[in-house]
Protein backbone atom coordinates (compact mmCIF):
# COMPACT_ATOMS: atom_id res chain seq x y z
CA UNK A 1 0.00 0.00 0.00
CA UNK A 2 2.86 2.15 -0.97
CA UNK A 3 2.29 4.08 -3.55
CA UNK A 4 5.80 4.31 -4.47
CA UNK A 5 6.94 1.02 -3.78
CA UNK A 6 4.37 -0.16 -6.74
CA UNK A 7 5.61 2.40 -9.11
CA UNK A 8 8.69 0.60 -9.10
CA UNK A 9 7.21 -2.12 -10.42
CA UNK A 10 4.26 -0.05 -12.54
CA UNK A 11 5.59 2.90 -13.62
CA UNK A 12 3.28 3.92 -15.64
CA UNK A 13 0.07 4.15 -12.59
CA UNK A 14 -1.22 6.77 -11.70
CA UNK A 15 0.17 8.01 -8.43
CA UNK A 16 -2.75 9.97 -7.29
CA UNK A 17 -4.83 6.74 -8.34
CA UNK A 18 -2.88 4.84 -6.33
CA UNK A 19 -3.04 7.07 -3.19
CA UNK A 20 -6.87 7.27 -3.79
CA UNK A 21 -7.57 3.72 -3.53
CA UNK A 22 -4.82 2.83 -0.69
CA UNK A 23 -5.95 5.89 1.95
CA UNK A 24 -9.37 4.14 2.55
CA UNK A 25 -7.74 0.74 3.32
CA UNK A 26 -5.74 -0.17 6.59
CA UNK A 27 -4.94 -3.44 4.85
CA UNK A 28 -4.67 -4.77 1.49
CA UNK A 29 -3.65 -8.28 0.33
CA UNK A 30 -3.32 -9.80 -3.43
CA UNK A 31 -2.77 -13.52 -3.30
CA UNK A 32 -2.17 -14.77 -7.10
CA UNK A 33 -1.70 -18.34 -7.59
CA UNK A 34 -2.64 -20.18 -11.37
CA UNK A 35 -0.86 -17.95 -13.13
CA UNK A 36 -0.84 -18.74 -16.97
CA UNK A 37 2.24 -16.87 -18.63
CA UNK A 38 2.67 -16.26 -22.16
CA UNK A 39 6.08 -14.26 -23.72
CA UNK A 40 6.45 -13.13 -26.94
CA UNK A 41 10.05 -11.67 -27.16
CA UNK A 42 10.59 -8.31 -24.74
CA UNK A 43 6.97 -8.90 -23.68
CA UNK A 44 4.92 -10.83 -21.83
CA UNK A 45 0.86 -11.32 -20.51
CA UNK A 46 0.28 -13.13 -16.78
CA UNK A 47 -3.28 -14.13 -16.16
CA UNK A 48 -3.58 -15.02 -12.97
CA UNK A 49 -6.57 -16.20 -10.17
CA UNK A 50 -6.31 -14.94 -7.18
CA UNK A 51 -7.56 -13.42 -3.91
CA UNK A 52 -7.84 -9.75 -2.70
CA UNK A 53 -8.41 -9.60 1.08
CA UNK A 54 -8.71 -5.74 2.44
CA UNK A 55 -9.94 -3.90 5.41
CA UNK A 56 -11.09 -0.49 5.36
CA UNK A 57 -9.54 1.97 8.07
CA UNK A 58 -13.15 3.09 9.06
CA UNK A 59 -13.42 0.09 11.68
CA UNK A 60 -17.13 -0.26 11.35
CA UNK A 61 -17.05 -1.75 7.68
CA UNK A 62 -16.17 -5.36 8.00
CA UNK A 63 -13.20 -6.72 6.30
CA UNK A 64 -13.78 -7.83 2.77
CA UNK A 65 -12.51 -10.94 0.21
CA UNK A 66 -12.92 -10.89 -3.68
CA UNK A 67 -11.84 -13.82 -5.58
CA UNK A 68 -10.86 -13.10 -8.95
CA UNK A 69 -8.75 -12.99 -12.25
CA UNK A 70 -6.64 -10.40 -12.67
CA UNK A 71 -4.57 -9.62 -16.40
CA UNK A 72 -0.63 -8.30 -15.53
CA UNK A 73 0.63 -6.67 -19.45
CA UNK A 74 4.74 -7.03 -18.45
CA UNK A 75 7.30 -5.40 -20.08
CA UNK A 76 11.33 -6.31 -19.85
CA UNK A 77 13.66 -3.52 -19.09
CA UNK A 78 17.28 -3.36 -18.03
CA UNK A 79 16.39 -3.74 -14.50
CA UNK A 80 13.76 -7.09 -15.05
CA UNK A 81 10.22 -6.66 -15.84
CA UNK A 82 7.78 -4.32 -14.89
CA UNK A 83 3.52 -4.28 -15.12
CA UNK A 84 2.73 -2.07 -18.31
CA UNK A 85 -1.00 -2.29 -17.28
CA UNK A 86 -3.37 -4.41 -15.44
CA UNK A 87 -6.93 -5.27 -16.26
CA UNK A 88 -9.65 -7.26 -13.75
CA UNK A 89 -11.86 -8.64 -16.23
């Protein structure tokens, strides 16, 4: 939930996006297992189930869990790949 931290790996988001949806949460989780990967040269597509878990800071919303498939666009670079865009179909 640092908005920062996951430009390094997407640095094309959108940092005030980012800070938008991570103020509201106190917690945030993203468990991706059954990922399918396909690479065509410098590029490659990651479609992967998984599990979001998250709490909201206001403590009188419960905690919530949305199960999922989530679409990571990658991209290699001299430093090792990086998330041109995801997509939650």
């Amino acid at each position: 939930m640092d908005a920062g931290a996951t430009r390094a790996l997407w640095p094309s988001a959108d940092p005030s996006l980012l800070q938008a949806a991570f103020t509201p949460m106190s917690e945030q989780r993203l468990q991706l297992a059954a990922c399918d990967v396909g690479m065509s040269g410098d590029r490659a597509l990651a479609i992967c189930l998984g599990t979001l878990r998250y709490r909201p800071r206001n403590g009188a919303r419960a905690a919530g869990v949305e199960r999922g498939r989530w679409e990571f666009d990658l991209q290699r670079s001299p430093d090792g790949w990086r998330i041109t865009a995801v997509d939650r179909p």
